[in-house]
N, C-alpha and C. Protein backbone atom coordinates (compact mmCIF):
# COMPACT_ATOMS: atom_id res chain seq x y z
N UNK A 1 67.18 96.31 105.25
CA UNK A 1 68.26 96.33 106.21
C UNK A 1 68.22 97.64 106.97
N UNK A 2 68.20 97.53 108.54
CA UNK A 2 68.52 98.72 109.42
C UNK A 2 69.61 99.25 109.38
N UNK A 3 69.90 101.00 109.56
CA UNK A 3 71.25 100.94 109.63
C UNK A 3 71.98 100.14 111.16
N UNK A 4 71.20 100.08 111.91
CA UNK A 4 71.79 99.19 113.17
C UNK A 4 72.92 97.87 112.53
N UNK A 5 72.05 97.01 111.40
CA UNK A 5 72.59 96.04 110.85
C UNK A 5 73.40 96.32 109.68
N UNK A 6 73.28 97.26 109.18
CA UNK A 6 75.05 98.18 107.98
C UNK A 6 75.81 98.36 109.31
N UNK A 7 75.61 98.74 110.50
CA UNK A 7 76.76 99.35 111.26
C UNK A 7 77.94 97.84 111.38
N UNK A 8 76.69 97.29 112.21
CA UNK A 8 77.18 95.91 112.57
C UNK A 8 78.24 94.94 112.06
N UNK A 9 77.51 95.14 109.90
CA UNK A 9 78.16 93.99 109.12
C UNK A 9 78.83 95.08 108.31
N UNK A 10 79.02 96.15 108.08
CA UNK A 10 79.99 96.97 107.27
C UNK A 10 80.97 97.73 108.05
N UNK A 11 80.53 98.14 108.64
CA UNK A 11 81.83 99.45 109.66
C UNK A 11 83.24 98.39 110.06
N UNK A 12 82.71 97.19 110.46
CA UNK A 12 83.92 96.44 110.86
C UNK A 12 84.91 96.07 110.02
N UNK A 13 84.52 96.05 108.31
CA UNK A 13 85.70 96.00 107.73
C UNK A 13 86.22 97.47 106.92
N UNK A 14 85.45 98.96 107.36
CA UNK A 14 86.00 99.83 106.88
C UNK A 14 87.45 99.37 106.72
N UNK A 15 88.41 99.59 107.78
CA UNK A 15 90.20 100.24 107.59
C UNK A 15 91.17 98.86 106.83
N UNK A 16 90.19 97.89 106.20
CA UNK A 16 90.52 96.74 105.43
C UNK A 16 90.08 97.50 103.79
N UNK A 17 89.17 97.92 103.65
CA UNK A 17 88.91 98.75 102.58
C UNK A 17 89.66 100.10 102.24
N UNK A 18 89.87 100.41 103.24
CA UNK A 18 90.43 101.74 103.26
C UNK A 18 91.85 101.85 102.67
N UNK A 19 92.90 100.43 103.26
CA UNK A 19 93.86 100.12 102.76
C UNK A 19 93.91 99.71 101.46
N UNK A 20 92.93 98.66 101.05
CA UNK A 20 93.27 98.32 99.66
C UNK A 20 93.17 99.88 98.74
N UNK A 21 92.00 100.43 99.14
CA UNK A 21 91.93 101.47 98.61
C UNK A 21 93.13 102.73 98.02
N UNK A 22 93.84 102.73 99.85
CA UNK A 22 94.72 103.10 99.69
C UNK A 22 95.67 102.83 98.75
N UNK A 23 96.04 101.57 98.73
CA UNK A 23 96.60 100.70 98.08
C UNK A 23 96.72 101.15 96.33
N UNK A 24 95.78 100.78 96.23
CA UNK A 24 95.30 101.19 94.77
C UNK A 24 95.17 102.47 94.02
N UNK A 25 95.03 103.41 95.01
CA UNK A 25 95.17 104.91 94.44
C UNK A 25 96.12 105.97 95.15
N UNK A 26 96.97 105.28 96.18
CA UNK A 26 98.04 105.84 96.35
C UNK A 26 97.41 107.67 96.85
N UNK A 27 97.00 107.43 97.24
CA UNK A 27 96.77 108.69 98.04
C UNK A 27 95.68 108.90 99.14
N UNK A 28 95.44 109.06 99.97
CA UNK A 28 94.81 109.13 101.62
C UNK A 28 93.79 109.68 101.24
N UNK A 29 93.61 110.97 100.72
CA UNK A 29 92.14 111.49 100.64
C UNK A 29 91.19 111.12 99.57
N UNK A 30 91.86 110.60 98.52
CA UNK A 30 91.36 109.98 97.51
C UNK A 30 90.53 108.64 98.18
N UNK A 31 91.13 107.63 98.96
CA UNK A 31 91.22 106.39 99.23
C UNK A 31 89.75 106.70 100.17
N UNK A 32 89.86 107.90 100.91
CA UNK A 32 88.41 107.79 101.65
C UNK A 32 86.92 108.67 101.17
N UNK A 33 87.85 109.23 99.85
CA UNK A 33 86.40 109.35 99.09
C UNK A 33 85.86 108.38 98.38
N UNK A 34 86.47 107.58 97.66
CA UNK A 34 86.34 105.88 97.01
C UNK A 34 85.88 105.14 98.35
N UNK A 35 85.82 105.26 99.73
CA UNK A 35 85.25 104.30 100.90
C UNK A 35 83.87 104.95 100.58
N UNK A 36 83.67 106.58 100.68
CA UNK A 36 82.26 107.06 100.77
C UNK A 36 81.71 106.63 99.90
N UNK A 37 82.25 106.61 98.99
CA UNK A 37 81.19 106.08 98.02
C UNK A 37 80.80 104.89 97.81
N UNK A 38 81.97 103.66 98.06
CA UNK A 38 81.57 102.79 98.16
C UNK A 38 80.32 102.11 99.45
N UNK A 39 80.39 103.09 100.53
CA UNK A 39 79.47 103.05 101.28
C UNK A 39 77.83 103.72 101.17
N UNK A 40 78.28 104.17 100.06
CA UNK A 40 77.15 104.51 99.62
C UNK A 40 76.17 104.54 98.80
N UNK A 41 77.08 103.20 97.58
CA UNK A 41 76.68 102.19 97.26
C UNK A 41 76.49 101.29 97.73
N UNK A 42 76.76 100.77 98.70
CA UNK A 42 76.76 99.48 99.50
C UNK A 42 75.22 100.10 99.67
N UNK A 43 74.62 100.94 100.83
CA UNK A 43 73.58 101.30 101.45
C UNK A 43 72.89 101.48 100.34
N UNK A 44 72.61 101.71 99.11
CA UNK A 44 71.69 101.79 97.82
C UNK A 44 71.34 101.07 97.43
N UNK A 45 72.40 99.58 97.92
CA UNK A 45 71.87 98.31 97.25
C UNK A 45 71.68 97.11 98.63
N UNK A 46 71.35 97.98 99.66
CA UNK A 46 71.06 96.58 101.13
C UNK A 46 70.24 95.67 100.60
N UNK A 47 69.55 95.54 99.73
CA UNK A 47 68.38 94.46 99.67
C UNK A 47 68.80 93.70 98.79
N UNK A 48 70.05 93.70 98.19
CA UNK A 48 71.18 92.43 97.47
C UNK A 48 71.52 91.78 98.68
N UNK A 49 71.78 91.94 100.22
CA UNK A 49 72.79 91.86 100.84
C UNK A 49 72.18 90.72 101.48
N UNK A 50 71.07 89.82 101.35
CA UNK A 50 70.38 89.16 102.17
C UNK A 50 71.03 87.84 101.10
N UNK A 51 70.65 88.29 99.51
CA UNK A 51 71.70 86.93 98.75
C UNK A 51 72.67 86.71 98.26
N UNK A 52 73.46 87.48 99.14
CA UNK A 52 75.19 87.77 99.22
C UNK A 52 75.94 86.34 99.84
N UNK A 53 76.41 85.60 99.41
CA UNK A 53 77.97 84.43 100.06
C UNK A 53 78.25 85.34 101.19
N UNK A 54 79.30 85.73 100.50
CA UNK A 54 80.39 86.73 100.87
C UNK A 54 80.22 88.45 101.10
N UNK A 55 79.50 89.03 102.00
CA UNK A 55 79.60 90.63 102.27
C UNK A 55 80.77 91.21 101.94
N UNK A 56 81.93 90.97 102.31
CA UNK A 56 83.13 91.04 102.72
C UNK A 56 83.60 91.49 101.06
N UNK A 57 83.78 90.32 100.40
CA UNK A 57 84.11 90.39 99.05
C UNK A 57 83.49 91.44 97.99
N UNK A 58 81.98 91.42 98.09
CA UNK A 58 81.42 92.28 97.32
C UNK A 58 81.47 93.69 97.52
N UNK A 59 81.68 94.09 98.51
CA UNK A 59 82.31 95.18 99.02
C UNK A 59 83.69 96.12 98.84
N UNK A 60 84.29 94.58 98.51
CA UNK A 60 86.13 94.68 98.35
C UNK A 60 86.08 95.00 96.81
N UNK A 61 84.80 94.28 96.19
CA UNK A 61 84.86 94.34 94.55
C UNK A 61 84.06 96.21 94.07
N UNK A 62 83.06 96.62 95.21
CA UNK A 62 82.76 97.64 94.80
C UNK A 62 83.68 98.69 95.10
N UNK A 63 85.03 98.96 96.09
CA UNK A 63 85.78 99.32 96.43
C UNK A 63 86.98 99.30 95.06
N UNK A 64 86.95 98.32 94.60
CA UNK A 64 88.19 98.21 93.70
C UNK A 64 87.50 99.07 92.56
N UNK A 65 86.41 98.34 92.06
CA UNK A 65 85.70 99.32 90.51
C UNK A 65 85.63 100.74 90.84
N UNK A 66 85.21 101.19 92.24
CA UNK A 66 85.55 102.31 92.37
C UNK A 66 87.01 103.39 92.15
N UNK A 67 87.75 102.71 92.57
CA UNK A 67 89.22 103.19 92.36
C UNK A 67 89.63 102.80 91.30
N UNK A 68 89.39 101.99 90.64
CA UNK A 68 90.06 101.60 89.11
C UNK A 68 89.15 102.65 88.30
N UNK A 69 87.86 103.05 88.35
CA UNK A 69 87.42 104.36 87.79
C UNK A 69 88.04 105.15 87.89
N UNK A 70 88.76 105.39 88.67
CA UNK A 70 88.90 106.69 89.55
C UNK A 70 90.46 106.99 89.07
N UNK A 71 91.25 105.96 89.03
CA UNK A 71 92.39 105.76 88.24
C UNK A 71 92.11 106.27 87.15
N UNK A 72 91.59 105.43 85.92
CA UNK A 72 91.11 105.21 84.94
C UNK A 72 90.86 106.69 84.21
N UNK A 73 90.34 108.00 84.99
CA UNK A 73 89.84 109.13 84.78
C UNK A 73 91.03 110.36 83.98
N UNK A 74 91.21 111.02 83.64
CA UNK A 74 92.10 111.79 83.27
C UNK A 74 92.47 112.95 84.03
N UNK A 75 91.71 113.25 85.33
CA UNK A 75 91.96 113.94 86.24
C UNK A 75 92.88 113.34 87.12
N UNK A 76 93.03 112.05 87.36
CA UNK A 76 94.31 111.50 88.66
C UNK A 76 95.08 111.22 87.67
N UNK A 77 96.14 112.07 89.43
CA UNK A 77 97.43 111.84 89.39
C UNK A 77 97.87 110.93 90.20
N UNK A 78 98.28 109.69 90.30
CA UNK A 78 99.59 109.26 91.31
C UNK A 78 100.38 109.84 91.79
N UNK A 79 100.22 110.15 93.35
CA UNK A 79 101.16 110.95 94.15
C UNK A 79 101.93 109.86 94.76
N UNK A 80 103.48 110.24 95.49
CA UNK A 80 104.34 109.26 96.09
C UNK A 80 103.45 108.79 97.53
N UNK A 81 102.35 109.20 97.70
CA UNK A 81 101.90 108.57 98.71
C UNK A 81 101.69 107.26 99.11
N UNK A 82 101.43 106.27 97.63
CA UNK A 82 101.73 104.81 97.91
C UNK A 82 102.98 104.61 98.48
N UNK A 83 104.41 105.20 98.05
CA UNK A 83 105.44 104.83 98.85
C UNK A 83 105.80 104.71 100.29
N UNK A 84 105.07 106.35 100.32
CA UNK A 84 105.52 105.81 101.95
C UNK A 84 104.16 105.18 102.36
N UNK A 85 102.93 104.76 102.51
CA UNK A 85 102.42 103.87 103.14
C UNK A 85 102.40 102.70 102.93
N UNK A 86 103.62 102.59 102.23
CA UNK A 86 103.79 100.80 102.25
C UNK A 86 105.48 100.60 102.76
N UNK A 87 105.90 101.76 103.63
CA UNK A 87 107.11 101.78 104.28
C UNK A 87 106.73 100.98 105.43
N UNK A 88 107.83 99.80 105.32
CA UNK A 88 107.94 99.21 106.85
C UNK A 88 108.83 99.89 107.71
N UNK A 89 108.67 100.18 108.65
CA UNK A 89 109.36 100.38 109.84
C UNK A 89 110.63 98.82 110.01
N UNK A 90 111.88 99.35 110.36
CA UNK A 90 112.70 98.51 110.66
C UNK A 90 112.40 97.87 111.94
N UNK A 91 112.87 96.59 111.91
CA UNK A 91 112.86 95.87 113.65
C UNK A 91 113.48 96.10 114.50
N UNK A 92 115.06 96.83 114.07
CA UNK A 92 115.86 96.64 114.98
C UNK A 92 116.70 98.02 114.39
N UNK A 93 117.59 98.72 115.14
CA UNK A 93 118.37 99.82 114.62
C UNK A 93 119.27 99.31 113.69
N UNK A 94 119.62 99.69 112.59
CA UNK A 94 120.40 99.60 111.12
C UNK A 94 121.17 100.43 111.74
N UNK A 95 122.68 100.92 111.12
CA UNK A 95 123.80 102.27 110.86
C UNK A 95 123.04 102.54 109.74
N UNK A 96 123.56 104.08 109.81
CA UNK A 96 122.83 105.08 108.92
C UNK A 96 123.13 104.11 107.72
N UNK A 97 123.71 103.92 107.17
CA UNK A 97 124.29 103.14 105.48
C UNK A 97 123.46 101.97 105.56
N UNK A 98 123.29 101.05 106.36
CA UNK A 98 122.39 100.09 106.12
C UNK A 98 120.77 100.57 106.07
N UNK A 99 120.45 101.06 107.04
CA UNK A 99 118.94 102.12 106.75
C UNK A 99 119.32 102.68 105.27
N UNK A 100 120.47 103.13 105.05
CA UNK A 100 119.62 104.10 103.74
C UNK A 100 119.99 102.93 102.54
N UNK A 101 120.61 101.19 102.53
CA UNK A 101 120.36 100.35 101.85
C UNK A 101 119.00 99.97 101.44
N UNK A 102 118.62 99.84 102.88
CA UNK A 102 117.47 99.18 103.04
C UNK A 102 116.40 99.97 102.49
N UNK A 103 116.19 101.32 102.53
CA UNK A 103 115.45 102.27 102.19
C UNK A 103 115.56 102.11 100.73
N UNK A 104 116.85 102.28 100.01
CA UNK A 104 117.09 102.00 98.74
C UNK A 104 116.24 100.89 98.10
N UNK A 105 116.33 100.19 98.49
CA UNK A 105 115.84 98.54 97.91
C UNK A 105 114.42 98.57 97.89
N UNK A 106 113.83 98.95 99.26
CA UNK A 106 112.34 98.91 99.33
C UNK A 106 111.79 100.14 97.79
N UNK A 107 112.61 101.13 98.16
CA UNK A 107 111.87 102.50 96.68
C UNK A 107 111.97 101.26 95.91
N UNK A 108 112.85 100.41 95.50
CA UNK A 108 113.05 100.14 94.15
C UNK A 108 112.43 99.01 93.92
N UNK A 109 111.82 97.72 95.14
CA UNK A 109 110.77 97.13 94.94
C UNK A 109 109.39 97.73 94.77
N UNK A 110 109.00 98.79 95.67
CA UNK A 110 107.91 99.59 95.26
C UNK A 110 107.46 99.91 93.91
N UNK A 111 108.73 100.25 94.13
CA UNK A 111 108.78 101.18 92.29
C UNK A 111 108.67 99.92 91.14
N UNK A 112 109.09 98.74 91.61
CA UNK A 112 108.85 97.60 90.75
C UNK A 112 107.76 96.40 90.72
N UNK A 113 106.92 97.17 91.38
CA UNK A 113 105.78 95.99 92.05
C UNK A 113 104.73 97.69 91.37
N UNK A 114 105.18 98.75 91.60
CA UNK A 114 104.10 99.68 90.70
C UNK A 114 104.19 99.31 89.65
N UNK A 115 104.98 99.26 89.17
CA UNK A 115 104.84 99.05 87.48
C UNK A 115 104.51 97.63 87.23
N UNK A 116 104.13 97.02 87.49
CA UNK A 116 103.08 95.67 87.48
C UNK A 116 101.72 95.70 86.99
N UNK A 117 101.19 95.36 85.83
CA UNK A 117 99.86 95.39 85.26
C UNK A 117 99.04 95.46 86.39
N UNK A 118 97.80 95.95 86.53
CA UNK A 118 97.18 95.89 87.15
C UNK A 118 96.74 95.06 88.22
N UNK A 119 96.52 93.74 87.12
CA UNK A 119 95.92 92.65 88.42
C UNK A 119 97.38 91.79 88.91
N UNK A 120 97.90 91.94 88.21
CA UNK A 120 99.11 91.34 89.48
C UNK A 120 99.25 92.29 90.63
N UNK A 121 99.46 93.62 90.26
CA UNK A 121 99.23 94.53 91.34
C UNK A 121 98.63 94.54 92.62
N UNK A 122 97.08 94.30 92.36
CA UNK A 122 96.38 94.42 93.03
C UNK A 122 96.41 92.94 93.84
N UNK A 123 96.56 91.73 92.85
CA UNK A 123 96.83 90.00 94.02
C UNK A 123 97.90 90.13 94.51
N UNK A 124 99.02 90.73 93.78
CA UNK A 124 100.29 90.98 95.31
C UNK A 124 100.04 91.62 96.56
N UNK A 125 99.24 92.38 96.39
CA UNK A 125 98.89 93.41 97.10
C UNK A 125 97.49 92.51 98.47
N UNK A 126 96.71 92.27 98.32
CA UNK A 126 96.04 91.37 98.91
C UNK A 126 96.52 90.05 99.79
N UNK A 127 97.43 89.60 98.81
CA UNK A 127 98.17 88.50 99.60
C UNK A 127 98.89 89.14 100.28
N UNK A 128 100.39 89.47 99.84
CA UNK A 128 101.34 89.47 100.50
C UNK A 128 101.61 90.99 101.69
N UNK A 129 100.73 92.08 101.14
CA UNK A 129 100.38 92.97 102.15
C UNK A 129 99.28 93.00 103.13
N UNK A 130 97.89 92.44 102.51
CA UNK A 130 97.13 92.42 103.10
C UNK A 130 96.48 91.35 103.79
N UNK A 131 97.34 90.52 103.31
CA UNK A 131 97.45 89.37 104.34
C UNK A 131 96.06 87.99 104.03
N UNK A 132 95.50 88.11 103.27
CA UNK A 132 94.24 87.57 102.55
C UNK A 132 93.90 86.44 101.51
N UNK A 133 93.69 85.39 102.30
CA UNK A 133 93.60 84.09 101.09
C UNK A 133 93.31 83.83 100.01
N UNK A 134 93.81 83.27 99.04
CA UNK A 134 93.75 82.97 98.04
C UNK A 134 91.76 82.90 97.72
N UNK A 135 91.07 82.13 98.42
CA UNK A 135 89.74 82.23 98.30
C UNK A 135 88.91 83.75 98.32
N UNK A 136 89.41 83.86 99.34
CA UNK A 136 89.10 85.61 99.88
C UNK A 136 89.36 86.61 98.59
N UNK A 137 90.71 86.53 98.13
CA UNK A 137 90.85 87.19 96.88
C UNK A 137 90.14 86.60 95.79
N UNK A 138 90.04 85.79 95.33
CA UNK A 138 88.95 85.27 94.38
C UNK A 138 87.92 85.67 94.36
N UNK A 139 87.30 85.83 96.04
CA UNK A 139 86.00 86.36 95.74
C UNK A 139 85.91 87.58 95.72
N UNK A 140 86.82 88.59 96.24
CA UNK A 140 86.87 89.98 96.04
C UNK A 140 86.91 90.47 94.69
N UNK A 141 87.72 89.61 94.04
CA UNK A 141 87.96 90.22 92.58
C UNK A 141 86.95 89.32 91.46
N UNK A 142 86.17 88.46 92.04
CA UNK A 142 85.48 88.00 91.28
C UNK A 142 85.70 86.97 89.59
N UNK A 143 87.11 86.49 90.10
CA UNK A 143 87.85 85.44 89.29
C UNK A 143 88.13 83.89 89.91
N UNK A 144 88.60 83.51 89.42
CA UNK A 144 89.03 82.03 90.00
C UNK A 144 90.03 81.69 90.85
N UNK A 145 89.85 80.81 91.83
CA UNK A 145 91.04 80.94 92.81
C UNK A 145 92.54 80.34 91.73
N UNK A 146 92.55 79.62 91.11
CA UNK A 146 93.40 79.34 90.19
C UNK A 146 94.02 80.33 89.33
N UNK A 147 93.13 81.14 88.97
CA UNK A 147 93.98 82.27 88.26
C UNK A 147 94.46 83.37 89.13
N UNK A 148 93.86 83.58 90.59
CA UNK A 148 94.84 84.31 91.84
C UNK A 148 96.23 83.57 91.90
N UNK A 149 96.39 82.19 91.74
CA UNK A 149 97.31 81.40 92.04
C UNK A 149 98.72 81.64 90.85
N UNK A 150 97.87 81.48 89.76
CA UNK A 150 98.77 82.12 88.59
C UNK A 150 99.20 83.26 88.54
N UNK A 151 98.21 84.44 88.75
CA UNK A 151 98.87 85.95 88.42
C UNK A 151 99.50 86.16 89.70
N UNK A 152 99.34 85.50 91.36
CA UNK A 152 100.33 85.85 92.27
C UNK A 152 101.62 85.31 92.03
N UNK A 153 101.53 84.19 91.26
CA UNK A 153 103.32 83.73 91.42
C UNK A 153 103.64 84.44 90.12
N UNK A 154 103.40 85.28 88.88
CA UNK A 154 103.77 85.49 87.35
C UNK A 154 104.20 86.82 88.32
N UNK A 155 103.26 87.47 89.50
CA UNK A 155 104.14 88.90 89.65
C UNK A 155 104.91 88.47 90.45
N UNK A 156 105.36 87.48 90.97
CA UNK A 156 105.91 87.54 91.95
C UNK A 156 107.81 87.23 91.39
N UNK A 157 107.40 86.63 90.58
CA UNK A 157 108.61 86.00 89.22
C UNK A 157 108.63 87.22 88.67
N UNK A 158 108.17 88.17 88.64
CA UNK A 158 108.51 89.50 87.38
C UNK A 158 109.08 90.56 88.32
N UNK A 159 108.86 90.46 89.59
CA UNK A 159 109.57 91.76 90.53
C UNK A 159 110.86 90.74 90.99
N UNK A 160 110.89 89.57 91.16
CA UNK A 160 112.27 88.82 91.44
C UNK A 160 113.00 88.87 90.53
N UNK A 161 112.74 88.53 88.82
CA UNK A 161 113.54 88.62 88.12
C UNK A 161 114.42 89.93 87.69
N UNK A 162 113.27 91.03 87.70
CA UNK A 162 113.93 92.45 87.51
C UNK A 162 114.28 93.05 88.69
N UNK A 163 114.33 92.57 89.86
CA UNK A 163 115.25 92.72 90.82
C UNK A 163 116.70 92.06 90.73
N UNK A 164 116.54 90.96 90.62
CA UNK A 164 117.48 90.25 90.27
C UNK A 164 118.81 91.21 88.76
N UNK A 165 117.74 91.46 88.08
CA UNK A 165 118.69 92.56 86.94
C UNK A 165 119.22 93.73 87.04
N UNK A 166 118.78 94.22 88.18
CA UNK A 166 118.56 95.49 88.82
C UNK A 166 119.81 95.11 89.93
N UNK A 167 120.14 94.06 90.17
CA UNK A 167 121.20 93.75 91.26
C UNK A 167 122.29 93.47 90.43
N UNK A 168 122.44 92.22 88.96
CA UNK A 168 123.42 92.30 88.77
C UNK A 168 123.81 93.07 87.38
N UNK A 169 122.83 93.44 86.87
CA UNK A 169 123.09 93.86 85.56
C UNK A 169 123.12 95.80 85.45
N UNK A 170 122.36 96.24 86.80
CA UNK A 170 122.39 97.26 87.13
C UNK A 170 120.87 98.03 85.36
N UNK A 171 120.15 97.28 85.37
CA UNK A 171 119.41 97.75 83.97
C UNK A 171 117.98 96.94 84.79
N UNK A 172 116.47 97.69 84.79
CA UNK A 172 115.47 97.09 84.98
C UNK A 172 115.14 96.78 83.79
């Protein structure tokens, strides 16, 4: 493979990697040293890339093992940087008290979608942030689309329910 043809079929999904990345290790400079490298594994192994399905996926999967190492290590820390890059911007102007509701609720889904085992983590995160099909995630993570189907609705039931406790019972 030329780099003409890495530019072509890899550069275009850098800032899709970059996010999950982000995603997953919660911090910006971290997230684009886990891209370098994953790009630099990618380029170590071009001559897999001819009996590749999916580019896209295997990429997304060397991206994740990368950061789940990288997690995994006893040197990282989790900084609040996942929080705010998974802050939505409001649609429309709130009063100060409704903004700082709304602000409230999101920390405390954040904060309850972090504490989510891993791979629910990461299939909430794909679907419902990153916008990415059930197939697509299957092949990124290299499991069954059936068990994406299961662990997206088990987290999705475990941040509703302890939201739900968190609303009336005031106890996560």
């Amino acid at each position: 493979m030329s780099s003409e043809v890495f530019l072509a079929q890899i550069m275009p999904i850098r800032q899709k990697l970059f996010r999950f990345a982000l995603r997953l290790l919660g911090n910006e400079e971290d997230a684009k040293d886990i891209i370098q490298d994953a790009f630099v594994k990618v380029w170590h192994n071009r001559e897999k890339m001819g009996e590749l399905q999916n580019l896209e996926a295997w990429c997304m999967r060397i991206t994740r093992n990368l950061a789940l190492d990288k997690l995994k290590s006893k040197k990282y820390r989790i900084t609040d940087d996942l929080d705010r890059a998974q802050e939505v911007p409001a649609a429309h102007q709130h009063t100060p008290h409704q903004s700082t509701e709304q602000s409230d609720l999101m920390k405390r889904v954040h904060g309850l979608i972090h504490r989510l085992p891993e791979k629910y983590r990461t299939i909430l995160q794909l679907r419902d942030i990153d916008g990415m099909s059930y197939q697509e995630i299957a092949d990124a993570l290299g499991v069954e689309m059936s068990e994406v189907k299961i662990n997206l609705h088990r987290a999705r039931k475990q941040v509703r329910e302890q939201l739900q406790n968190l609303h009336v019972y005031g106890v996560q």
